[in-house]
Protein backbone atom coordinates (compact mmCIF):
# COMPACT_ATOMS: atom_id res chain seq x y z
CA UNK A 1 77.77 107.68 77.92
CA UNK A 2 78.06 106.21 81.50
CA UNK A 3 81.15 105.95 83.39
CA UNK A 4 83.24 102.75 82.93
CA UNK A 5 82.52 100.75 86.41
CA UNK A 6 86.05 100.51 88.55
CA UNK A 7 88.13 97.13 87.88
CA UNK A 8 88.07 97.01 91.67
CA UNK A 9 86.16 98.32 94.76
CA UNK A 10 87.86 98.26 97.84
CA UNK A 11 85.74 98.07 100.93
CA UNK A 12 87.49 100.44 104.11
CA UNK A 13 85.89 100.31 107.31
CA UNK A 14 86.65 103.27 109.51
CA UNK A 15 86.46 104.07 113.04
CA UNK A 16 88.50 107.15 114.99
CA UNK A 17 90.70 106.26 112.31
CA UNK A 18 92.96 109.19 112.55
CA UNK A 19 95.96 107.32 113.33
CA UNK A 20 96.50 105.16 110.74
CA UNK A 21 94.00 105.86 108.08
CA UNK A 22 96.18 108.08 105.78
CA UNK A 23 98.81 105.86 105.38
CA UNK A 24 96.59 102.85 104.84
CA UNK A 25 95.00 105.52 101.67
CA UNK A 26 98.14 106.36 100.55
CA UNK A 27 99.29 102.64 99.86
CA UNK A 28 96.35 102.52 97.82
CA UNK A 29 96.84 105.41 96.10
CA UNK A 30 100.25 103.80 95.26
CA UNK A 31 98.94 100.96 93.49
CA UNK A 32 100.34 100.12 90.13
CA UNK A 33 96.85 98.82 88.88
CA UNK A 34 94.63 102.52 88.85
CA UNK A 35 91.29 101.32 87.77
CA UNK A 36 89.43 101.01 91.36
CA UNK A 37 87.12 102.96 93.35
CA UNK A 38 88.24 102.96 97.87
CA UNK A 39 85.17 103.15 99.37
CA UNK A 40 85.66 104.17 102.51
CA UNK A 41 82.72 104.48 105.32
CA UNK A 42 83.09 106.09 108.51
CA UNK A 43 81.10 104.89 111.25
CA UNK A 44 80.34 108.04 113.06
CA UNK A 45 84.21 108.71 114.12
CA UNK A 46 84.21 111.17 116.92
CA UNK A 47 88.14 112.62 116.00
CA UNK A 48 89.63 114.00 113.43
CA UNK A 49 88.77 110.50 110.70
CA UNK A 50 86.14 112.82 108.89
CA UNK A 51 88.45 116.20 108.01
CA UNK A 52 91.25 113.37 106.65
CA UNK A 53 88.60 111.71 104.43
CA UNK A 54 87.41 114.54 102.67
CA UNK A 55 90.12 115.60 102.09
CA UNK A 56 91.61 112.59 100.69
CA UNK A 57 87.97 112.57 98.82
CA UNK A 58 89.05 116.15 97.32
CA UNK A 59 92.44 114.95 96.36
CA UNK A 60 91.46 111.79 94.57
CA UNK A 61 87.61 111.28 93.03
CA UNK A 62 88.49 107.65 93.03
CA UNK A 63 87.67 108.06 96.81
CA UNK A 64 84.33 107.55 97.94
CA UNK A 65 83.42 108.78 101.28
CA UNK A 66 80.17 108.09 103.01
CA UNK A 67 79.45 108.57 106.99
CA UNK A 68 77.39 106.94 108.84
CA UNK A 69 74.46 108.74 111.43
CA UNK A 70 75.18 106.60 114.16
CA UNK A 71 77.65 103.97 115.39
CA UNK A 72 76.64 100.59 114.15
CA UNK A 73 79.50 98.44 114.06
CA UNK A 74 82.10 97.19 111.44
CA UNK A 75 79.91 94.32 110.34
CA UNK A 76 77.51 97.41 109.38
CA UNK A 77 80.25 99.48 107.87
CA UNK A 78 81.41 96.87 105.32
CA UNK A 79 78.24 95.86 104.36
CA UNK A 80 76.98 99.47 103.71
CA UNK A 81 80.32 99.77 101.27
CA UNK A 82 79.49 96.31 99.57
CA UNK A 83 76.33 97.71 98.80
CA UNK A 84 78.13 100.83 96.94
CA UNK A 85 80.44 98.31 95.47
CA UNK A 86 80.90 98.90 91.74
CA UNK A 87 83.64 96.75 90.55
CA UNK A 88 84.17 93.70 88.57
CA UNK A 89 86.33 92.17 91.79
CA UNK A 90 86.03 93.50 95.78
CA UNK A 91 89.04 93.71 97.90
CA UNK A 92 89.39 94.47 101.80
CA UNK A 93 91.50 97.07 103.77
CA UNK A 94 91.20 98.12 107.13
CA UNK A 95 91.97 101.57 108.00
CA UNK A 96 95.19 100.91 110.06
CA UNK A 97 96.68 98.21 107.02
CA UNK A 98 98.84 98.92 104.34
CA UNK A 99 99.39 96.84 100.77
CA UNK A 100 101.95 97.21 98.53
CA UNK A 101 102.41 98.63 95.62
CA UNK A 102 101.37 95.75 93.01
CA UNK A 103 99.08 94.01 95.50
CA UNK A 104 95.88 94.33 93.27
CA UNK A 105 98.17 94.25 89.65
CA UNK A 106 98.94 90.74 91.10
CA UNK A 107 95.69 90.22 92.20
CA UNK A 108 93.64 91.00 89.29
CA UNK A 109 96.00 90.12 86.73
CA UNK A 110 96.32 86.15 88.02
CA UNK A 111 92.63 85.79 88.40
CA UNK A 112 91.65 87.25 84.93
CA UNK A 113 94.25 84.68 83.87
CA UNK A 114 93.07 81.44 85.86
CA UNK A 115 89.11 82.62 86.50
CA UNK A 116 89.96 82.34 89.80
CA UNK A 117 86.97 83.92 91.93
CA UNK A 118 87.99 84.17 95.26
CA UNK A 119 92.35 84.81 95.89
CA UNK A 120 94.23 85.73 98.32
CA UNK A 121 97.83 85.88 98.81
CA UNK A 122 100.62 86.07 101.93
CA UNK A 123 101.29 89.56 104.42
CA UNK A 124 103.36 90.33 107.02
CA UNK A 125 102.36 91.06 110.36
CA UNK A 126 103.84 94.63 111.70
CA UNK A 127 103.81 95.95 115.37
CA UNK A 128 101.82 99.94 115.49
CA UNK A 129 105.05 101.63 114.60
CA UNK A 130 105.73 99.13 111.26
CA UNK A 131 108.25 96.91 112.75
CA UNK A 132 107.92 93.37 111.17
CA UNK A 133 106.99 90.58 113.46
CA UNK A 134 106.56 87.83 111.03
CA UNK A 135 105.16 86.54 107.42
CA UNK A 136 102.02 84.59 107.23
CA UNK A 137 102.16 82.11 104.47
CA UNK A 138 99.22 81.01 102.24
CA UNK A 139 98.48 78.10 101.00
CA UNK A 140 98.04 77.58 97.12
CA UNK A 141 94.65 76.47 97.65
CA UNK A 142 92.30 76.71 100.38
CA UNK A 143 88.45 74.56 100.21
CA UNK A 144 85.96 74.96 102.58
CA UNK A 145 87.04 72.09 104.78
CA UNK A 146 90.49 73.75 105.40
CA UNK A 147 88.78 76.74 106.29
CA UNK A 148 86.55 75.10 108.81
CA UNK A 149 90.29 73.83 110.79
CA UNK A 150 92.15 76.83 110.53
CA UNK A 151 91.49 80.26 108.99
CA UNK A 152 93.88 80.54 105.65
CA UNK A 153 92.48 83.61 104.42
CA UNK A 154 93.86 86.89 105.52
CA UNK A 155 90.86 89.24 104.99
CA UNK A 156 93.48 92.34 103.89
CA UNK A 157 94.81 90.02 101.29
CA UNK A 158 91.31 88.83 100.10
CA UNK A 159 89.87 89.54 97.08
CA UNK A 160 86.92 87.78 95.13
CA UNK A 161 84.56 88.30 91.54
CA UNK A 162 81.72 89.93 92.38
CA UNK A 163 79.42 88.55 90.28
CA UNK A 164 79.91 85.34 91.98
CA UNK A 165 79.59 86.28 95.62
CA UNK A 166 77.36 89.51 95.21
CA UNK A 167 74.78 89.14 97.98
CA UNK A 168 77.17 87.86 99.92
CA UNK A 169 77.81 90.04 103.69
CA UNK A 170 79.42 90.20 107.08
CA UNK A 171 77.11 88.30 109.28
CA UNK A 172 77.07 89.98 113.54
CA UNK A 173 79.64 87.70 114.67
CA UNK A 174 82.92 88.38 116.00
CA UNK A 175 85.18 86.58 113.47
CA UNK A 176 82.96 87.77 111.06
CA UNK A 177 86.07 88.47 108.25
CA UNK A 178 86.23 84.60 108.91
CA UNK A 179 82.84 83.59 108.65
CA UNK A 180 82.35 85.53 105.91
CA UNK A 181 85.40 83.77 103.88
CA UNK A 182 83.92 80.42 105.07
CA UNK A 183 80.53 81.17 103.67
CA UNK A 184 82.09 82.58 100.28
CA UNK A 185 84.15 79.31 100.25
CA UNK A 186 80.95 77.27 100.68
CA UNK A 187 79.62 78.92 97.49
CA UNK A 188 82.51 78.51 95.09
CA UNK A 189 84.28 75.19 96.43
CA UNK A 190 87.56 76.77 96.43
CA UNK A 191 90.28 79.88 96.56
CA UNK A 192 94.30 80.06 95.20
CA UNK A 193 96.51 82.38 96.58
CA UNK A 194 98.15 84.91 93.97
CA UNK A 195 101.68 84.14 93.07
CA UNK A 196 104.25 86.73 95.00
CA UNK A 197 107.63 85.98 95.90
CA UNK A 198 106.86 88.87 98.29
CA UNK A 199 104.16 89.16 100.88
CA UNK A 200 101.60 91.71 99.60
CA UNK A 201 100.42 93.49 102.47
CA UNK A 202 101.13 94.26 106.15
CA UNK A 203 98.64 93.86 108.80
CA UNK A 204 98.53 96.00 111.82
CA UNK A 205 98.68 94.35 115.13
CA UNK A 206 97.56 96.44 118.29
CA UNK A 207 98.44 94.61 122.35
CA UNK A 208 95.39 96.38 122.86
CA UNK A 209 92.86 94.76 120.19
CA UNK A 210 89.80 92.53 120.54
CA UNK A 211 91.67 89.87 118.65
CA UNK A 212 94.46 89.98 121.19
CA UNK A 213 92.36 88.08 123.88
CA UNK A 214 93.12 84.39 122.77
CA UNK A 215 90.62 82.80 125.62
CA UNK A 216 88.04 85.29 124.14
CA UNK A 217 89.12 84.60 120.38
CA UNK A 218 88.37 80.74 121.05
CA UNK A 219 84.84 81.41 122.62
CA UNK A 220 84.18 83.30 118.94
CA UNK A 221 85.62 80.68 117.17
CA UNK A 222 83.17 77.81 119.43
CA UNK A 223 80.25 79.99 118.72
CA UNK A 224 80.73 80.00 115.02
CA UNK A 225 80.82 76.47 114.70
CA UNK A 226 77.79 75.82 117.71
CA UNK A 227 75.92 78.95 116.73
CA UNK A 228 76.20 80.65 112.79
CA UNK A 229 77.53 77.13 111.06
CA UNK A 230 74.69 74.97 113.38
CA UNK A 231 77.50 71.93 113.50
CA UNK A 232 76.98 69.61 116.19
CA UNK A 233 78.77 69.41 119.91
CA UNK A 234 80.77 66.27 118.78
CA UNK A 235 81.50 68.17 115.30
CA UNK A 236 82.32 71.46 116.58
CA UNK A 237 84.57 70.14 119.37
CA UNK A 238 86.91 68.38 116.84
CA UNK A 239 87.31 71.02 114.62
CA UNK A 240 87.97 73.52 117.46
CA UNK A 241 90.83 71.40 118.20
CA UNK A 242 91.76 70.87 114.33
CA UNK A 243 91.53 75.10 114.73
CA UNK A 244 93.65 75.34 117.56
CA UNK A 245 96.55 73.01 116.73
CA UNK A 246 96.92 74.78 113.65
CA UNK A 247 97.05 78.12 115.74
CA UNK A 248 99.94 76.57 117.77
CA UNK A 249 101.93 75.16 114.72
CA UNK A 250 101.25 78.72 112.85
CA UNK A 251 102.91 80.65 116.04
CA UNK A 252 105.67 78.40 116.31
CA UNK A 253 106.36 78.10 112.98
CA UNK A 254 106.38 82.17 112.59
CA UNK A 255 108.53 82.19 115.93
CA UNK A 256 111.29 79.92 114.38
CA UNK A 257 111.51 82.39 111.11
CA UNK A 258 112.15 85.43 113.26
CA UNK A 259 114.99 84.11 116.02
């Protein structure tokens, strides 16, 4: 008799990894729903990201480990792991993010009960040592056109049915976790966010990452709508605004929560 496929695969990214990895593991090791496979591939780490993953591997058979020959990129990462995805439903988590505890229990249980295929739910963001900086708040539904003014879906908090997206990948873009929600939205039409009281993971925010650079962010953002969505000057240029108004309102809204 074959193996029962896992309820969910997670896809895990990993890079020199060392840092953070093992806690972001652990918190799925935590989880109160036990039926998924962490798929974890390492894109040719040069530190110590290898010894922790086999022996996480060892530890749990849940854990699938696979490394990559050369250095190719997230984009290349995640889509290797979708490809290994077994699961009736897909989630995301970065090596240096955590979830908590009933984050896919939550998950899985609301969109069993609504056939929901694509959910996502709110986090908090944490500084590299864990300290919270704010709660990002979801919407209870999100349609493509939202998505094309402001980005609603936190990619750690995303989770969709594979049998409805399962060709979809990460397109070589930076953004990519964005144009990649965009492109699933443009499929199904629209995504809920699970019910929690409580945000249901923490994302990890580093002074020194990519993401940081907001004049570089907004020249990813421009090229997405000029270049991988093919909208037109006049098009693009008012929902770059739409994008960044909702940026400011976001930050100041977070700001007032936290003084």
């Amino acid at each position: 008799m074959l193996p029962e496929p896992p309820g969910v695969s997670i896809v895990m990214p990993a890079y020199n990894a060392q840092r953070f990895i093992g806690a972001a593991i652990e918190s799925v090791l935590a989880q109160t729903h036990t039926h998924w496979q962490l798929i974890v591939v390492d894109d040719a780490s040069d530190d110590g990201t290898a010894g922790l993953l086999r022996a996480f591997q060892q530890r749990d058979p849940r854990v699938h480990y696979e490394r990559m020959s050369s250095n190719q990129g997230v984009v290349a990462a995640r889509n290797r792991a979708l490809e290994l995805a077994q699961g009736r439903y897909v989630a995301f988590l970065d090596s240096d993010d955590l979830w908590e505890p009933t984050k896919l229990a939550r998950q899985v249980a609301f969109m069993e009960q609504s056939g929901t295929l694509v959910s996502y739910a709110d986090y908090l963001r944490v500084d590299e040592a864990g300290h919270i900086l704010s709660r990002v708040r979801s919407p209870a539904r999100v349609g493509y056109a939202d998505m094309l003014k402001s980005n609603q879906i936190g990619n750690l908090t995303g989770i969709f049915l594979r049998s409805a997206l399962a060709d979809l990948r990460f397109e070589s873009v930076r953004h990519e976790d964005y144009l990649f929600w965009l492109r699933a939205l443009a499929r199904v039409g629209q995504a809920r966010a699970t019910p929690s009281d409580e945000p249901l993971a923490h994302y990890r925010t580093s002074a020194g990452s990519l993401s940081a650079n907001k004049l570089r962010a907004a020249g990813w953002q421009w090229r997405i709508y000029r270049e991988a969505l093919g909208l037109s000057y006049t098009r693009s240029a008012y929902l770059f605004t739409c994008y960044a108004l909702a940026a400011v309102r976001k930050r100041r809204s977070l700001r007032g929560m936290f003084q």
